[in-house]
N, C-alpha and C. Protein backbone atom coordinates (compact mmCIF):
# COMPACT_ATOMS: atom_id res chain seq x y z
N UNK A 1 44.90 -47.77 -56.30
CA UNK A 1 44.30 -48.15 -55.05
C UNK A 1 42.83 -48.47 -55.28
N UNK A 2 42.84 -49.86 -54.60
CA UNK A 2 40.71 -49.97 -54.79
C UNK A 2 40.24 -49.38 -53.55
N UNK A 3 39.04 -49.22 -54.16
CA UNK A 3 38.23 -49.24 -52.41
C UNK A 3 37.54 -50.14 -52.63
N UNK A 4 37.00 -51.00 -51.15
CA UNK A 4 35.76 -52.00 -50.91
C UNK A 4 35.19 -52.18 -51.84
N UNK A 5 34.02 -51.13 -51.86
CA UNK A 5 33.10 -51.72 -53.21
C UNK A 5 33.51 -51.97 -54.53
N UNK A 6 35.04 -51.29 -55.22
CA UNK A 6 35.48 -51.47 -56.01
C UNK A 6 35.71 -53.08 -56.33
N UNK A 7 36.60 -53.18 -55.16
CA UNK A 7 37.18 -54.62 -55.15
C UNK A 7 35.72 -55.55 -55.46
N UNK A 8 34.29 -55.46 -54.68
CA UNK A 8 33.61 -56.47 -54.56
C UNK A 8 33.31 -56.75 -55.83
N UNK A 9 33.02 -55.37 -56.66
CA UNK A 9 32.34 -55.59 -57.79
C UNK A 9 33.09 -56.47 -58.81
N UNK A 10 34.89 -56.03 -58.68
CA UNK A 10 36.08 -56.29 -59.40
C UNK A 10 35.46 -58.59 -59.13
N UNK A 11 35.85 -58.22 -58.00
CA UNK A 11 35.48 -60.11 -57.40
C UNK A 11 34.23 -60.85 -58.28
N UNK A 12 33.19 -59.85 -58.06
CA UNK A 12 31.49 -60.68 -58.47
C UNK A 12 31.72 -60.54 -60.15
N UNK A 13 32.23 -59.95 -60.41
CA UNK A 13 32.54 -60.14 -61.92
C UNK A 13 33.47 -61.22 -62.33
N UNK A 14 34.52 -61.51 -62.09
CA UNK A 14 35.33 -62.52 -61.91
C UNK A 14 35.20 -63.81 -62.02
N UNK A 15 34.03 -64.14 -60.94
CA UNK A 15 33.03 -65.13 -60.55
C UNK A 15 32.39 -65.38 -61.40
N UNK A 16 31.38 -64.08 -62.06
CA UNK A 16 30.29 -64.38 -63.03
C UNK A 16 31.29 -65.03 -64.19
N UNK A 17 32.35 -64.33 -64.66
CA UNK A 17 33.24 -64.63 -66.01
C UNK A 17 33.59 -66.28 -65.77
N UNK A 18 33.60 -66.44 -64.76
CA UNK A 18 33.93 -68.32 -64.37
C UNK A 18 35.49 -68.36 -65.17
N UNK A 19 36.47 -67.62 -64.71
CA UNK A 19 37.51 -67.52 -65.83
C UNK A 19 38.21 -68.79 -65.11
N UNK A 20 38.69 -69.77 -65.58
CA UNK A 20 39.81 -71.27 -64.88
C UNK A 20 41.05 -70.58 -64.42
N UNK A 21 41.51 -69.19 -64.34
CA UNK A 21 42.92 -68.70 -64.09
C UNK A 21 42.49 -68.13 -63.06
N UNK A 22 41.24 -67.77 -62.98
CA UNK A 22 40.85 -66.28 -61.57
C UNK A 22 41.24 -67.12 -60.32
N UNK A 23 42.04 -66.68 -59.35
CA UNK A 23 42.40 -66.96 -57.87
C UNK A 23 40.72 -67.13 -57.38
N UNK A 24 40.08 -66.23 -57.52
CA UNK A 24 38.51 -66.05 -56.99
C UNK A 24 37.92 -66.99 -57.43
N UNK A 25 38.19 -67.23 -58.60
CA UNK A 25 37.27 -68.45 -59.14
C UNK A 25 37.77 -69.85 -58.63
N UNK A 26 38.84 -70.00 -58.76
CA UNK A 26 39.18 -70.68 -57.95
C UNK A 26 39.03 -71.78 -56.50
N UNK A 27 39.09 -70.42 -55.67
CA UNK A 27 38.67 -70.43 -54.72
C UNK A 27 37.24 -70.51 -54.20
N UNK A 28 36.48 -70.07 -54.61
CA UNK A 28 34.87 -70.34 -55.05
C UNK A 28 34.55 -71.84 -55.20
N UNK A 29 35.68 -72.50 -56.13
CA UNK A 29 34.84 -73.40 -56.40
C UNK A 29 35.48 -74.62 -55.56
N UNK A 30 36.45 -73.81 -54.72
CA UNK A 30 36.71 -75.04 -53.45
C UNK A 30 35.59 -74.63 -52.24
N UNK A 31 35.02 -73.89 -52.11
CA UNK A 31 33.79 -74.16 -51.32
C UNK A 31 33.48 -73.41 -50.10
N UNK A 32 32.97 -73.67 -49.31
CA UNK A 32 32.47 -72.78 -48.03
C UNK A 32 33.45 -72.87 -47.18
N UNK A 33 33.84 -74.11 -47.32
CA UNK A 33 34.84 -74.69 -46.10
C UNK A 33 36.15 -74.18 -46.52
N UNK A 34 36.35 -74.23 -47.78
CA UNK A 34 37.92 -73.68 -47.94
C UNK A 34 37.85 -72.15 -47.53
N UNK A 35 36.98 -71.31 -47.81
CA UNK A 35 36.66 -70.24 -48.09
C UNK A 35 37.09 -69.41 -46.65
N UNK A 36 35.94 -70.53 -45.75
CA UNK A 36 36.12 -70.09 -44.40
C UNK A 36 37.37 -70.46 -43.46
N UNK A 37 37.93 -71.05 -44.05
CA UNK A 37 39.85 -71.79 -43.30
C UNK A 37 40.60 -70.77 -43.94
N UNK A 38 40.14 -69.97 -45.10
CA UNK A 38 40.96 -68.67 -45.26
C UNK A 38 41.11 -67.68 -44.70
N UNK A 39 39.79 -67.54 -44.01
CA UNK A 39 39.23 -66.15 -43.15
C UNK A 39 40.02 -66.52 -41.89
N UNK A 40 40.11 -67.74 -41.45
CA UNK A 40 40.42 -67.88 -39.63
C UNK A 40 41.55 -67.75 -40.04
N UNK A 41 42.47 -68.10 -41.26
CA UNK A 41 44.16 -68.19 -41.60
C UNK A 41 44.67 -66.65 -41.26
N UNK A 42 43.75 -65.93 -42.17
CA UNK A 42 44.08 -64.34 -42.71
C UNK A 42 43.62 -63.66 -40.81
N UNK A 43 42.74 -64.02 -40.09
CA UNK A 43 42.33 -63.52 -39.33
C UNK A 43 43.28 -63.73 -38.07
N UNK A 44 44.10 -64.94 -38.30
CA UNK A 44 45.34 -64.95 -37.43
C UNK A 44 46.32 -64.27 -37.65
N UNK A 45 46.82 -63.97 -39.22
CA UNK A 45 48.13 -63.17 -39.22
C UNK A 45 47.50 -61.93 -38.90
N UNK A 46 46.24 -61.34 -39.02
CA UNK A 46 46.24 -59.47 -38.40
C UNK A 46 46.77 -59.53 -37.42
N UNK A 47 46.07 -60.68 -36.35
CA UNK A 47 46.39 -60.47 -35.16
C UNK A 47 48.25 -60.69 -35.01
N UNK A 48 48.72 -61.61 -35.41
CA UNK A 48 49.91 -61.87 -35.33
C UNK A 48 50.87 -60.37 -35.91
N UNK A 49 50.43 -60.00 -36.81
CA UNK A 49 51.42 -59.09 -37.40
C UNK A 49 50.62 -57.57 -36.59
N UNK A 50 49.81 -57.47 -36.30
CA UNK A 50 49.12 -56.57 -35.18
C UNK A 50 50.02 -56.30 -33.82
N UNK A 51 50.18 -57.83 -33.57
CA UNK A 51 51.62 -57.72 -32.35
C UNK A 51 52.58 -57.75 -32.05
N UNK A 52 53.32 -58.23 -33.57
CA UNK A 52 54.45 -58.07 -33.93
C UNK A 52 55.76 -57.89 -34.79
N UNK A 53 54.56 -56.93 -36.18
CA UNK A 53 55.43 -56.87 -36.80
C UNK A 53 54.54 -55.05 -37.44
N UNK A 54 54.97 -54.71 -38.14
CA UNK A 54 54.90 -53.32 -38.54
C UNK A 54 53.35 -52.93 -38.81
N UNK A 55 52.95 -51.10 -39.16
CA UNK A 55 51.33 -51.06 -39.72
C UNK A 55 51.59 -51.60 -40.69
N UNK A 56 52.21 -51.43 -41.46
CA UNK A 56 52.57 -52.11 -43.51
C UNK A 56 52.10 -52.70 -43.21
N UNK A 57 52.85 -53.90 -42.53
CA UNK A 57 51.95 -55.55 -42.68
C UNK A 57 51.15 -55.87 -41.93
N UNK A 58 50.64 -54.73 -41.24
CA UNK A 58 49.18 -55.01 -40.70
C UNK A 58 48.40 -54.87 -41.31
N UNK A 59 48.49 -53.60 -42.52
CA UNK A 59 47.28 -53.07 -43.24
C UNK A 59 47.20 -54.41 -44.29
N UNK A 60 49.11 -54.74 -44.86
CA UNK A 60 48.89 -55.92 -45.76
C UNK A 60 47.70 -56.98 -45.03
N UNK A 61 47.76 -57.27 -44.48
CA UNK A 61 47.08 -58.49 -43.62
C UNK A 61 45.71 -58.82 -43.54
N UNK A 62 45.76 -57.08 -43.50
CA UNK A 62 43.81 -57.41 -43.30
C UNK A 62 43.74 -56.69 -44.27
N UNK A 63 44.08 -56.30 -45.50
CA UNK A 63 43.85 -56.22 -46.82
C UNK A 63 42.85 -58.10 -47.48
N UNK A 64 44.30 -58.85 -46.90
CA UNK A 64 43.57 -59.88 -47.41
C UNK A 64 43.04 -60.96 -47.22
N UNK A 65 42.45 -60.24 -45.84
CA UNK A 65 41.48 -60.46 -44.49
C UNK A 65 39.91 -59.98 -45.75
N UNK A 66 40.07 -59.05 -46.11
CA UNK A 66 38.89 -58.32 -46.59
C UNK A 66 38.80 -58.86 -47.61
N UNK A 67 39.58 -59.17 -48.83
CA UNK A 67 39.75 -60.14 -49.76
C UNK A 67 38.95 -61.43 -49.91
N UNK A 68 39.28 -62.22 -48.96
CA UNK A 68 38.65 -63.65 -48.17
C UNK A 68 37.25 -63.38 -47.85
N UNK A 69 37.30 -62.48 -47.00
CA UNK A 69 35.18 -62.04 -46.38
C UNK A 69 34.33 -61.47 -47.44
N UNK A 70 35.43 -61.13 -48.82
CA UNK A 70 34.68 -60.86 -49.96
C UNK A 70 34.15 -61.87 -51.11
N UNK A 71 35.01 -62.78 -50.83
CA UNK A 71 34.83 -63.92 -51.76
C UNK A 71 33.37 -64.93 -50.98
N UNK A 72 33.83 -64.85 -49.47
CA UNK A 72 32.46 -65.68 -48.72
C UNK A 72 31.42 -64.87 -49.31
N UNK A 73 31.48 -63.40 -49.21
CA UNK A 73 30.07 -62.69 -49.48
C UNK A 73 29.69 -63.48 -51.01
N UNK A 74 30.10 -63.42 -51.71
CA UNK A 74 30.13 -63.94 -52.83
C UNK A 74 29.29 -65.40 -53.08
N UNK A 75 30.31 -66.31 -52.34
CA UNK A 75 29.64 -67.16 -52.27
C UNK A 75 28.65 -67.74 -51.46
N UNK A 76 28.12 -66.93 -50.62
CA UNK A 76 26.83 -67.36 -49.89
C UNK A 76 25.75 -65.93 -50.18
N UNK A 77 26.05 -65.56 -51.96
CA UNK A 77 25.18 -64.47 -52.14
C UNK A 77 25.04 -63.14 -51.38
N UNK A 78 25.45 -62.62 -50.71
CA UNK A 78 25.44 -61.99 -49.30
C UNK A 78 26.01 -60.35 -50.58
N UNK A 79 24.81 -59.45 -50.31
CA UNK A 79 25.10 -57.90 -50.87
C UNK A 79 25.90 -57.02 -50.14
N UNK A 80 26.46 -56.22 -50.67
CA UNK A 80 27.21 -55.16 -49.49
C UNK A 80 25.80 -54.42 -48.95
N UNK A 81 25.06 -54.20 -49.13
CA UNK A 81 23.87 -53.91 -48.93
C UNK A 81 23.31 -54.19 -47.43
N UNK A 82 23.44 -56.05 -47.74
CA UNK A 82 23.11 -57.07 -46.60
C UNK A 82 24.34 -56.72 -45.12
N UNK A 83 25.26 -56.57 -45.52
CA UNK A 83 26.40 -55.91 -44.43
C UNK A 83 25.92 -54.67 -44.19
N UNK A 84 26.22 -54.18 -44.85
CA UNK A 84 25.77 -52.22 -44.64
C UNK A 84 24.81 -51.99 -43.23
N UNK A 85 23.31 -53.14 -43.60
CA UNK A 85 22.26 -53.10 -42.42
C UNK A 85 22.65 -53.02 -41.65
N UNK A 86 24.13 -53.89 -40.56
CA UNK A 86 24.02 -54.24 -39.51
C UNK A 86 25.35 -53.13 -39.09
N UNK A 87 25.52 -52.66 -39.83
CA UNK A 87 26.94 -51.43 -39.50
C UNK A 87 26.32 -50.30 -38.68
């Protein structure tokens, strides 16, 4: 099991490695816009599986809800730090 910061660090490393196989890297290098059509995608099934389908695949859901808002942090530089402030 990760936690948050695990995962981010797991991600920003990923990124730095520029590996051509990483999903993250990947995805990174399709851009802000892809990045962010992931978040509204992932941010519809919580809600969808929120209303109608089990916790499993709710928690699945916004697992990779958090996934997606980690890769934006990423790519618009953004620290857990910079989040933390406004919590």
């Amino acid at each position: 099991m990760k936690r948050f910061e695990e995962l981010f660090a797991e991600l920003k490393a990923k990124a730095a490695a520029n590996d051509p196989e990483s999903g993250t890297v990947k995805e990174l290098a399709k851009g802000t816009h892809f990045i962010g059509k992931k978040i509204i995608e992932e941010a519809g099934e919580v809600w969808i599986a929120s209303e109608y389908e089990s916790k499993e695949r709710t928690a699945e859901e916004i697992s990779q809800l958090l996934y997606h808002l980690q890769v934006m942090m990423i790519d618009q530089k953004i620290e857990l730090e910079d989040i933390y402030r406004y919590l």
